[in-house]
N, C-alpha and C. Protein backbone atom coordinates (compact mmCIF):
# COMPACT_ATOMS: atom_id res chain seq x y z
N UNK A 1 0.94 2.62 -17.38
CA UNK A 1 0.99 1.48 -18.29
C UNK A 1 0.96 0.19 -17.48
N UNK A 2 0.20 -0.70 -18.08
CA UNK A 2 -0.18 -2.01 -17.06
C UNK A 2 0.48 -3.34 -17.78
N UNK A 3 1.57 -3.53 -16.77
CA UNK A 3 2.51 -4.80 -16.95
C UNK A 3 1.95 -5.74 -17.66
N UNK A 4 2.35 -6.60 -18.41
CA UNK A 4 2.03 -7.55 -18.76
C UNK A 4 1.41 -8.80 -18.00
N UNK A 5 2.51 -9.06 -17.04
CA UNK A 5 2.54 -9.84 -16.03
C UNK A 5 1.25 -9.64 -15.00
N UNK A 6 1.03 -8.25 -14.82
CA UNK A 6 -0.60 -7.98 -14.39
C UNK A 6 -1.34 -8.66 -14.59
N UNK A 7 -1.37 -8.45 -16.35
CA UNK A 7 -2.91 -8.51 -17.14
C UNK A 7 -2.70 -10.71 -17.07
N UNK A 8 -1.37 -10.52 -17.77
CA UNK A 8 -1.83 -12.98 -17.40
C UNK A 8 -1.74 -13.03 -16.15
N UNK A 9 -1.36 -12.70 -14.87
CA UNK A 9 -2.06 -13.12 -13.59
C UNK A 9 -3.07 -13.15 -13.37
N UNK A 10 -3.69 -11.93 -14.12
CA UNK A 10 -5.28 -11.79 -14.15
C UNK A 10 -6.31 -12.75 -14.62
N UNK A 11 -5.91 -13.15 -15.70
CA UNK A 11 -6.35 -13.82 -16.31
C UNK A 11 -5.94 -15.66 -16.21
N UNK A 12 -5.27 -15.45 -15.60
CA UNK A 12 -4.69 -17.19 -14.86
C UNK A 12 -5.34 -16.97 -13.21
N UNK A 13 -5.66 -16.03 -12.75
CA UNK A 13 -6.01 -16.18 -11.43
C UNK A 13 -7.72 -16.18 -11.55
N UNK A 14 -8.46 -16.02 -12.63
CA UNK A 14 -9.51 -15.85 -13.17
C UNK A 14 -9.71 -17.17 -13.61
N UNK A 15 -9.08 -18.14 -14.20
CA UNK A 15 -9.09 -19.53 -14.81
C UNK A 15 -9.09 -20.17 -13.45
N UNK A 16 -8.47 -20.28 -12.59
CA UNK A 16 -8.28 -20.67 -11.44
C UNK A 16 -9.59 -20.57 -10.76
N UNK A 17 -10.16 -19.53 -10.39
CA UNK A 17 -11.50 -19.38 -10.28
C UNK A 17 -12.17 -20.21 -10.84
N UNK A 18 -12.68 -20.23 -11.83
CA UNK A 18 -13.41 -21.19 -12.63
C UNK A 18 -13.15 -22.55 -12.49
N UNK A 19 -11.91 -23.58 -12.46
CA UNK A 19 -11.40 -24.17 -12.04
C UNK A 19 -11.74 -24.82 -10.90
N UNK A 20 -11.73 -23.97 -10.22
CA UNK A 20 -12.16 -24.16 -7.98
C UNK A 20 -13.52 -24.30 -8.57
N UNK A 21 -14.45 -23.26 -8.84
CA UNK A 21 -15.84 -23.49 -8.98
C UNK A 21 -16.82 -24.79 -9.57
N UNK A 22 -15.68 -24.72 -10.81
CA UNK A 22 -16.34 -26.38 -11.31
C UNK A 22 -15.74 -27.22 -10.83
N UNK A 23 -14.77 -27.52 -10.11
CA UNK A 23 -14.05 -28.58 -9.38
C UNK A 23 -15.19 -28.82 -8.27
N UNK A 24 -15.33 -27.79 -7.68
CA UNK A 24 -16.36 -27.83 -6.50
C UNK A 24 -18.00 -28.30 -6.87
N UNK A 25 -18.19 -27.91 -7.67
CA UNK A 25 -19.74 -28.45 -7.97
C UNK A 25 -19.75 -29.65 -8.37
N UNK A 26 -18.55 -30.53 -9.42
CA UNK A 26 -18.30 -31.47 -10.11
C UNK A 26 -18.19 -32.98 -8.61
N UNK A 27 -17.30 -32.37 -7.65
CA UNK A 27 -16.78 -33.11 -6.79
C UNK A 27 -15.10 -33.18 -7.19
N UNK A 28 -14.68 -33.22 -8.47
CA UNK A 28 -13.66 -33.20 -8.70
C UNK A 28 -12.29 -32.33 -8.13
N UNK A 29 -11.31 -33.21 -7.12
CA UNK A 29 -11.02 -32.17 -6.02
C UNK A 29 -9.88 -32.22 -6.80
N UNK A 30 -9.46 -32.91 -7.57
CA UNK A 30 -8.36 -32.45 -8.47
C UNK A 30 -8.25 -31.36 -9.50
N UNK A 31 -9.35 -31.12 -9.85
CA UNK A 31 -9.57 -29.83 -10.85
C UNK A 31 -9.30 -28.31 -9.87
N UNK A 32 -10.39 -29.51 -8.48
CA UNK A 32 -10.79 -27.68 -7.65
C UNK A 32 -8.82 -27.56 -6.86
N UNK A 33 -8.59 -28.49 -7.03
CA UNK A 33 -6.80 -28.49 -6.24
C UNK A 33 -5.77 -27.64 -7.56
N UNK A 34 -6.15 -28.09 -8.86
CA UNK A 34 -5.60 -26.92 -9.96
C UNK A 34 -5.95 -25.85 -9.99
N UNK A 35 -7.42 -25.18 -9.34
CA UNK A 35 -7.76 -24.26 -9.04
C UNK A 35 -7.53 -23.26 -8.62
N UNK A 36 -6.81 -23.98 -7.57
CA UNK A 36 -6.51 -23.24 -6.47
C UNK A 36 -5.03 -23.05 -6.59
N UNK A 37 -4.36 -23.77 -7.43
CA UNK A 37 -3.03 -23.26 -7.15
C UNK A 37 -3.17 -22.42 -8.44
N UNK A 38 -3.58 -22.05 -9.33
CA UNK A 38 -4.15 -21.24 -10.71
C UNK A 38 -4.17 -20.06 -9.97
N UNK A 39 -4.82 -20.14 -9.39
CA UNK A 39 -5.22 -18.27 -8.60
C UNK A 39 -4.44 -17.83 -7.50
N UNK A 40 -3.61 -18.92 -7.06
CA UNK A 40 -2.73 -18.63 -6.11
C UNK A 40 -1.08 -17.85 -7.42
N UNK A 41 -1.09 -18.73 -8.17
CA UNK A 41 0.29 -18.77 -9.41
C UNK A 41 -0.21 -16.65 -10.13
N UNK A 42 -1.28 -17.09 -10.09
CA UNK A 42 -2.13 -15.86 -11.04
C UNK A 42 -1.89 -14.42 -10.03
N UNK A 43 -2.48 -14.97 -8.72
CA UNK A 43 -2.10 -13.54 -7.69
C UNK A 43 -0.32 -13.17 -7.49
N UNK A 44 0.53 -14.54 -8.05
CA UNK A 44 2.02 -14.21 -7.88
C UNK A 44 2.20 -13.52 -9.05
N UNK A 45 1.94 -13.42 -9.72
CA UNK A 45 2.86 -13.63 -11.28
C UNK A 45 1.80 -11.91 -11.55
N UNK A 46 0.43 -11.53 -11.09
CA UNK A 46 -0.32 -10.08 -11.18
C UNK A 46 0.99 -9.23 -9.87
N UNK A 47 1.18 -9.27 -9.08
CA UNK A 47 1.61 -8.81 -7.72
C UNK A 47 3.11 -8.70 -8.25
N UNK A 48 3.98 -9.46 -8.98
CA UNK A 48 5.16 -9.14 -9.40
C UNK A 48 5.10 -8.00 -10.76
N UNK A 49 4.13 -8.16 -11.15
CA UNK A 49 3.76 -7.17 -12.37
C UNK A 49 3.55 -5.75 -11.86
N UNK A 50 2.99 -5.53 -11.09
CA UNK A 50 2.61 -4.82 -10.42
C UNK A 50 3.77 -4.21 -9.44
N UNK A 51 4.96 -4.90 -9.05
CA UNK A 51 6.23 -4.46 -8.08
C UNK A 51 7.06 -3.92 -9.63
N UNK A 52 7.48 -4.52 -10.53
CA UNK A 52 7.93 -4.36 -11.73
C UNK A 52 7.34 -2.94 -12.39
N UNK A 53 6.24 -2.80 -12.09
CA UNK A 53 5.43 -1.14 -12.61
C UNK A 53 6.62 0.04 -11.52
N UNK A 54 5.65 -0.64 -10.14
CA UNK A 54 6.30 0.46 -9.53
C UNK A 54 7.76 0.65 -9.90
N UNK A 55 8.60 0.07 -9.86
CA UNK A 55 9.94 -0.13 -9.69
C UNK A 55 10.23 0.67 -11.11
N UNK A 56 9.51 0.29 -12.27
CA UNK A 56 9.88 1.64 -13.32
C UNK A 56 9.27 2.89 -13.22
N UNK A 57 8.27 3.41 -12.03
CA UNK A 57 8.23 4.36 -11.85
C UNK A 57 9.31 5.37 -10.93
N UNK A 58 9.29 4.26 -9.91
CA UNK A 58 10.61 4.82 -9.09
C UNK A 58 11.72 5.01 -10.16
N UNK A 59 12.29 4.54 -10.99
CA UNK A 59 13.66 4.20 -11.66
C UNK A 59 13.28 5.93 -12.64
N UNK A 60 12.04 5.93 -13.26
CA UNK A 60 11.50 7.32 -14.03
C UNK A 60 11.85 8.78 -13.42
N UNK A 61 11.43 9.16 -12.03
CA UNK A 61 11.49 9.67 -11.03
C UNK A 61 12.72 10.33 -11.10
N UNK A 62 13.77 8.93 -10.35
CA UNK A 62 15.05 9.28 -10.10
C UNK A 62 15.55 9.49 -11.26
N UNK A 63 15.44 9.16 -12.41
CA UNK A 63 16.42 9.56 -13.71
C UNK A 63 15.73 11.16 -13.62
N UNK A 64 15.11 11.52 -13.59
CA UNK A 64 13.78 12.58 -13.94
C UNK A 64 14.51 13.77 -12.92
N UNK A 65 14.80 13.25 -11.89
CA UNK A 65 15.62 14.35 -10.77
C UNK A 65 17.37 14.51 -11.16
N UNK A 66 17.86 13.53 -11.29
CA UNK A 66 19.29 13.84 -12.01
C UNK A 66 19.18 14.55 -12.86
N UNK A 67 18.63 14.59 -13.61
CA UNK A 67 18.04 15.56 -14.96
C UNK A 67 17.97 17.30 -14.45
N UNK A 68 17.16 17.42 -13.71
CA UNK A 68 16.61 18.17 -13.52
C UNK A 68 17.90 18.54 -11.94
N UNK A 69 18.42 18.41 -11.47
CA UNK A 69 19.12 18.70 -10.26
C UNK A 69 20.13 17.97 -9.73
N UNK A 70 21.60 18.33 -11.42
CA UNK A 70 22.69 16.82 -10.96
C UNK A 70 23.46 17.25 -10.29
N UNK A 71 23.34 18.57 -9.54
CA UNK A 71 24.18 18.96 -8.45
C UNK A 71 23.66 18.56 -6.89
N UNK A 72 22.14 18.20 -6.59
CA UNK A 72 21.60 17.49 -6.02
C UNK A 72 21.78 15.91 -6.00
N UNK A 73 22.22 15.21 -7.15
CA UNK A 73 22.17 13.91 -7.41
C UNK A 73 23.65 13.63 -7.38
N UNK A 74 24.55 14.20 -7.30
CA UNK A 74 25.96 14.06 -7.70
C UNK A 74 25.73 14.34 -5.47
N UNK A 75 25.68 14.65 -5.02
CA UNK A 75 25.86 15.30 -3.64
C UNK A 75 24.56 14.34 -3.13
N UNK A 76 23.67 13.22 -3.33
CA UNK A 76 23.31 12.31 -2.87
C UNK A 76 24.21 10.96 -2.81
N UNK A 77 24.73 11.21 -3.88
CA UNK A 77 25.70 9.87 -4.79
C UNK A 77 26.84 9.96 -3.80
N UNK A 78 27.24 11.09 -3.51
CA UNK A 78 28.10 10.57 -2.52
C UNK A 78 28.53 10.85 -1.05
N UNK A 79 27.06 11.48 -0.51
CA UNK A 79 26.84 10.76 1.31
C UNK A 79 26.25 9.37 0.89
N UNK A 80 25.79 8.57 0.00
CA UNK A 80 25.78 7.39 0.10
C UNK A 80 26.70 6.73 0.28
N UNK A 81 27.84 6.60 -1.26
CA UNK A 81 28.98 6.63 -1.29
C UNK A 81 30.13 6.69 0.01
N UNK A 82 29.82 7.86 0.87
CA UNK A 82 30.40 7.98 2.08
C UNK A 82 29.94 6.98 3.44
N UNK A 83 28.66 6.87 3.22
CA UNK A 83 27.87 6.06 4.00
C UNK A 83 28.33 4.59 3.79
N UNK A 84 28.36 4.46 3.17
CA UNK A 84 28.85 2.88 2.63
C UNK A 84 30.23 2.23 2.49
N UNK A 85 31.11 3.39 2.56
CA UNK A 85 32.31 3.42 3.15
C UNK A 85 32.62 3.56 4.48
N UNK A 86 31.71 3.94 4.98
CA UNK A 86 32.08 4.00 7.36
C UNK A 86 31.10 2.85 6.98
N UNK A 87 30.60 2.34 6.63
CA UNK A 87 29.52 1.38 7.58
C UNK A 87 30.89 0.14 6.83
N UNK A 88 31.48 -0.15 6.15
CA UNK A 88 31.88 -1.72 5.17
C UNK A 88 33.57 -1.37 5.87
N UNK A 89 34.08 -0.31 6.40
CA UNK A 89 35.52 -0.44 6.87
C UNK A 89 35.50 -1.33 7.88
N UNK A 90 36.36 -2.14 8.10
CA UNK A 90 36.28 -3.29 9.44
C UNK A 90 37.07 -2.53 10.61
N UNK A 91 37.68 -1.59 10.38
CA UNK A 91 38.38 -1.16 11.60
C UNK A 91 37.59 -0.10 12.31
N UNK A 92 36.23 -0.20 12.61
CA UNK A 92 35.14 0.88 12.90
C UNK A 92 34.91 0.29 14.16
């Protein structure tokens, strides 16, 4: 499934394009200067859409393995748990 945030980066980094192009033919370096930050805003805002996908796939996954192996997930939960307790004691 394709983020939202994908599809208007896409489409703002695509305006941006257009933008630069007629800025550039026009002479108008203020259009081609909105341009450019359009497709720069458009590649942030697609690229966070896109970290936001993954990140609910990862999140799918791991619910998907607790499910399926919470004697595995209960016995990850806590060598982390343990891990994070020797590494945060100050008297180490």
């Amino acid at each position: 499934m394709v983020d939202e945030n994908e599809i208007e980066g896409t489409v703002t980094e695509g305006v941006g394009k257009l933008k630069d192009a007629a800025g550039g033919l026009t002479g108008d370096t203020s259009t081609q200067a909105e341009g450019k930050i359009d497709q720069l805003q458009g590649k942030v805002q697609s690229e966070y859409g896109d970290l936001l996908e993954q990140a609910r796939d990862q999140f799918e996954d791991v619910t998907a393995m607790m499910r399926d192996q919470p004697l595995a997930a209960i016995g990850i939960a806590a060598g982390v748990g343990f891990l994070l307790g020797w590494l945060l004691t100050p008297s180490r």
